[in-house]
C-alpha atoms as a PDB file:
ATOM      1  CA  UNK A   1       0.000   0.000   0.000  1.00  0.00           C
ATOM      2  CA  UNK A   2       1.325   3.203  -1.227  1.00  0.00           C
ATOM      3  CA  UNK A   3       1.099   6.234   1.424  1.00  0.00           C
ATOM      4  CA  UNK A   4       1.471   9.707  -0.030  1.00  0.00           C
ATOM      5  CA  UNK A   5       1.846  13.084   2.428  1.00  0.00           C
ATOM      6  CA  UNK A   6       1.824  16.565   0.936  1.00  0.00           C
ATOM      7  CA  UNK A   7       3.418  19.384   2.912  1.00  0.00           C
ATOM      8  CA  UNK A   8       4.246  23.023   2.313  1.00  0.00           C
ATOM      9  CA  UNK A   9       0.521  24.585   2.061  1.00  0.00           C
ATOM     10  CA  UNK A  10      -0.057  27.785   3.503  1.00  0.00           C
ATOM     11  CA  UNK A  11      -1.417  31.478   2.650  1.00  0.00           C
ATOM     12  CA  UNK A  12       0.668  33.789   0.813  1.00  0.00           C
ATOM     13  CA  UNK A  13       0.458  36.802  -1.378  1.00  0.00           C
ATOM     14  CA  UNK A  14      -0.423  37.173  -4.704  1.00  0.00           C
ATOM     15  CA  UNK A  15       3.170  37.146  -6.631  1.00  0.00           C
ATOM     16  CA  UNK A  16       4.916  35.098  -3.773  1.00  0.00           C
ATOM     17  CA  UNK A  17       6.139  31.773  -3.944  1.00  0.00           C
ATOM     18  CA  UNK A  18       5.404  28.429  -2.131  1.00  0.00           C
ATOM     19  CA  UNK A  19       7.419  24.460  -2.452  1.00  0.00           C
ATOM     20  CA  UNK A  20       4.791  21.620  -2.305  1.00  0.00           C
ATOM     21  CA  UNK A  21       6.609  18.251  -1.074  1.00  0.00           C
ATOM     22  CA  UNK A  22       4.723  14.627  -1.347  1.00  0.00           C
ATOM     23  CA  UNK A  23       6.363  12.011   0.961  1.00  0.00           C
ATOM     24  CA  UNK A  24       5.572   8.562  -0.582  1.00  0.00           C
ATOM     25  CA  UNK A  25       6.128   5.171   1.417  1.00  0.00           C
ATOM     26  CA  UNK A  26       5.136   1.650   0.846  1.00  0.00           C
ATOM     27  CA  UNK A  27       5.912   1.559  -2.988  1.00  0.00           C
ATOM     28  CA  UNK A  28       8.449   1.655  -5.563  1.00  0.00           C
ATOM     29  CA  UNK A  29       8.657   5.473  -5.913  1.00  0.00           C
ATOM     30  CA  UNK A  30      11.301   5.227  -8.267  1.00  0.00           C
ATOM     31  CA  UNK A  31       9.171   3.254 -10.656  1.00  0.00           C
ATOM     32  CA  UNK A  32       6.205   5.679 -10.293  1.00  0.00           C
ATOM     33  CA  UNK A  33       4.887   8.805 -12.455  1.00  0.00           C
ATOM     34  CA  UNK A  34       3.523  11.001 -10.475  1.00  0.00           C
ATOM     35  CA  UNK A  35       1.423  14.238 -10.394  1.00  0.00           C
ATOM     36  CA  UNK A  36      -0.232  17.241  -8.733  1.00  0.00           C
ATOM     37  CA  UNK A  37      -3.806  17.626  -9.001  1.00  0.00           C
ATOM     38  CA  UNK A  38      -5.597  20.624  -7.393  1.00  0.00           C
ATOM     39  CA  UNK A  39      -9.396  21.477  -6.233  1.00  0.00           C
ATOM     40  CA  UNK A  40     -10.360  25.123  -6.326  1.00  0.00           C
ATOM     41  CA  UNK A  41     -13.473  26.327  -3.961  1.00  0.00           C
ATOM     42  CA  UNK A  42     -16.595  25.276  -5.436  1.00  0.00           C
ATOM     43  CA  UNK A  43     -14.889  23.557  -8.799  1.00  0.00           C
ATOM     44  CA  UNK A  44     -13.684  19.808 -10.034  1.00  0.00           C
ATOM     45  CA  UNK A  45     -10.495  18.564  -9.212  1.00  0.00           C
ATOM     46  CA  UNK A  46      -7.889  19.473 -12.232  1.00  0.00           C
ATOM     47  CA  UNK A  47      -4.819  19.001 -13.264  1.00  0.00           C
ATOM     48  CA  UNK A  48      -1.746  20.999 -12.564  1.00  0.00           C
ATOM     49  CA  UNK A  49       1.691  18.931 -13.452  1.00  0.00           C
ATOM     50  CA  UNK A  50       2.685  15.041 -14.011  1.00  0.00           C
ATOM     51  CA  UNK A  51       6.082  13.913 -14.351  1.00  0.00           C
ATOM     52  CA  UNK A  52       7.711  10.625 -14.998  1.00  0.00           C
ATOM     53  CA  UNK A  53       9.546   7.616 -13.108  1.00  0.00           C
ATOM     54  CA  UNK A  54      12.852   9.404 -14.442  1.00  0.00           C
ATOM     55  CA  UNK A  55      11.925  13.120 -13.757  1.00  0.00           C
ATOM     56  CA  UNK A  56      12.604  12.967 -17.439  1.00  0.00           C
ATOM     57  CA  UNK A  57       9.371  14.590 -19.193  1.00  0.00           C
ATOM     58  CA  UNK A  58       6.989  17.027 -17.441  1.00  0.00           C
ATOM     59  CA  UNK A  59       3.348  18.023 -18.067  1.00  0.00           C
ATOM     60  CA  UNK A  60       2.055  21.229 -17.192  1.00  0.00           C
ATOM     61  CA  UNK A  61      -1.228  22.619 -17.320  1.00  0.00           C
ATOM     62  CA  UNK A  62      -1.462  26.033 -19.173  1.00  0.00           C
ATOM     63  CA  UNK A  63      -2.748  27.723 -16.397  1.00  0.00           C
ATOM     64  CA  UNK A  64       0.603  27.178 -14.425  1.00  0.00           C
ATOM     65  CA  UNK A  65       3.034  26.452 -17.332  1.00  0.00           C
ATOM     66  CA  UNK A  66       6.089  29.353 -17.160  1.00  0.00           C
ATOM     67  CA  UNK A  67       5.261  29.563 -13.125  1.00  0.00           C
ATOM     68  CA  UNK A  68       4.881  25.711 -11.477  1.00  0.00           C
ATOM     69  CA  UNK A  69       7.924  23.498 -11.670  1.00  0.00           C
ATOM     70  CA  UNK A  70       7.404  19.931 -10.824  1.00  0.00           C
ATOM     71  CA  UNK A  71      10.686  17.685  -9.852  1.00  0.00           C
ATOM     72  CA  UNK A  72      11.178  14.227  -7.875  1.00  0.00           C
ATOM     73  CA  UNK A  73      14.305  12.976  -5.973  1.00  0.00           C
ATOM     74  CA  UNK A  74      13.848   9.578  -6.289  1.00  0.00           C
ATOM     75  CA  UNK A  75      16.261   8.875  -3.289  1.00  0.00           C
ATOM     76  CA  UNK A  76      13.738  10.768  -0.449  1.00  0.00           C
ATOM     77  CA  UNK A  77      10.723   9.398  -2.390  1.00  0.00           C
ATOM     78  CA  UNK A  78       9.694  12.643  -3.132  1.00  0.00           C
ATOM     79  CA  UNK A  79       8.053  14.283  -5.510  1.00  0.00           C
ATOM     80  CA  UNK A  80       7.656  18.716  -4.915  1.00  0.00           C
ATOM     81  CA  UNK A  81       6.187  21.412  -7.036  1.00  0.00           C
ATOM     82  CA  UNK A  82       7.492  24.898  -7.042  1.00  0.00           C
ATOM     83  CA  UNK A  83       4.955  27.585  -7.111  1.00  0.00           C
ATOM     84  CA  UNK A  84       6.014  31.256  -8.719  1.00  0.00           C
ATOM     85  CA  UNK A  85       4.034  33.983  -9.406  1.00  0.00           C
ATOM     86  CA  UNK A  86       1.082  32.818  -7.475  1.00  0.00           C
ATOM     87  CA  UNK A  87      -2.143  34.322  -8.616  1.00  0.00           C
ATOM     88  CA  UNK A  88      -5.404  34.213  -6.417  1.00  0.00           C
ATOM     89  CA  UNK A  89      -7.036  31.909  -8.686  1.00  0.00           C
ATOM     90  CA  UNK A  90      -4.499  29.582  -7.881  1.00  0.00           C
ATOM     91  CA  UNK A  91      -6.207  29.558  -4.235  1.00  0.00           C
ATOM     92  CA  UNK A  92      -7.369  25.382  -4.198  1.00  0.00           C
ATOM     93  CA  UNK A  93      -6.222  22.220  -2.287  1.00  0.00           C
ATOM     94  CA  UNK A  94      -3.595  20.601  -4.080  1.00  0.00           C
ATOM     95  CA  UNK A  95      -3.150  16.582  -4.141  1.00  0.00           C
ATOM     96  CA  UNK A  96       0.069  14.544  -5.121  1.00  0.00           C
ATOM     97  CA  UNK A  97      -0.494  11.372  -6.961  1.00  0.00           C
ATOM     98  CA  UNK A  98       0.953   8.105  -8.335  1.00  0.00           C
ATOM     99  CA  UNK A  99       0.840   5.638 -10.855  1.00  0.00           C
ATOM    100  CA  UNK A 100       2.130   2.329 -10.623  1.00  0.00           C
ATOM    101  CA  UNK A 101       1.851   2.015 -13.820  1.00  0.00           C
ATOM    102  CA  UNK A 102       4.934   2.943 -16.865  1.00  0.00           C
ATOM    103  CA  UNK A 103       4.846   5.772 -18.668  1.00  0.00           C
ATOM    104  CA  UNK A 104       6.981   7.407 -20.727  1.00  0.00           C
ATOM    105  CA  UNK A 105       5.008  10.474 -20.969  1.00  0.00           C
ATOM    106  CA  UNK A 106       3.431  11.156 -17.008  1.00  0.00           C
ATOM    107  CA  UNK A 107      -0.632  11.330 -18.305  1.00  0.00           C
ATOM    108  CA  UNK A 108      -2.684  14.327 -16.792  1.00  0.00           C
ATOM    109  CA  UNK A 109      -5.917  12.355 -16.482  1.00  0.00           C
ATOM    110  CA  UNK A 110      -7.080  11.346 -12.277  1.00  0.00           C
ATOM    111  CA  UNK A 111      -8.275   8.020 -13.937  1.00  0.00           C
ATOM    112  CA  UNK A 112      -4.366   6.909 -14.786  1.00  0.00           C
ATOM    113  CA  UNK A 113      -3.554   7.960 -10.604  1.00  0.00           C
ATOM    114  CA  UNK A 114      -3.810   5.188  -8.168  1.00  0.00           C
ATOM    115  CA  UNK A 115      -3.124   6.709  -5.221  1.00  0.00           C
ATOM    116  CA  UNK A 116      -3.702   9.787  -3.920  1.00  0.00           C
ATOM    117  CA  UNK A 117      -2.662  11.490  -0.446  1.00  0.00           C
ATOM    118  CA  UNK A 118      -4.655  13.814   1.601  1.00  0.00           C
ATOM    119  CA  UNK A 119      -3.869  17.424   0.204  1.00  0.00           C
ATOM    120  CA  UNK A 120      -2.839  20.469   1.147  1.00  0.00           C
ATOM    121  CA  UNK A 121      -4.377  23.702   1.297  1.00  0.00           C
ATOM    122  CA  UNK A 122      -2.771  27.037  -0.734  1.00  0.00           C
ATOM    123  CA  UNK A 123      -4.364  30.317  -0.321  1.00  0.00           C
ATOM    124  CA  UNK A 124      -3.381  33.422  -2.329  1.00  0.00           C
ATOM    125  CA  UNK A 125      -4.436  37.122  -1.196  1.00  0.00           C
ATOM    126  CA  UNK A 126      -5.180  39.116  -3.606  1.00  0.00           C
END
């Protein structure tokens, strides 16, 4: 059983910064792709950035692309996402994710995710 803990939430100001980190335990990290997902007040769950068992391809939503930079280090079994620029509508609870499954290219859709951790909230002031 794969166990996945997000960390690094918090409220900031628009144009500040924040690190996301997403412990995993009980898997094969290294053999995972995984992704952040987020859930904005009163919308569906989307995507924000996937990346592969490698770290060597990324996927970024548009909304984020040029701001959000997604990385693992496969020796802490730890996947983080780097948040610039923050914007207010970037205000949601964001969700790490992983895929036992192989992929070359990390997908974007919830279905490929298997496991999912807990979330953690981001606020941006306007």
């Amino acid at each position: 059983q794969v166990q996945l803990v997000e960390s690094g939430g918090g409220l900031v100001q628009a144009g500040g910064s924040l690190r996301l980190s997403c412990a995993a335990s009980g898997g094969t990290f290294s053999s995972y792709a995984m992704a952040w997902f987020r859930l904005p007040p009163g919308k569906e769950r989307e995507f924000v950035a996937a990346i592969n068992w490698r770290g060597g391809r990324t996927d970024y939503a548009d909304s984020v692309k040029g701001r959000f930079t997604i990385s693992r280090d496969n020796a802490e079994n730890t996947v983080y996402l780097q948040m610039n620029s923050l914007k207010f509508e970037d205000t949601a609870d964001y969700y790490c994710a992983a895929s036992t499954r192989f992929y070359l290219t990390p997908p974007s859709s919830q279905r490929e995710y298997d496991y999912w951790g807990q979330g953690t909230q981001v606020t941006v002031s306007s």
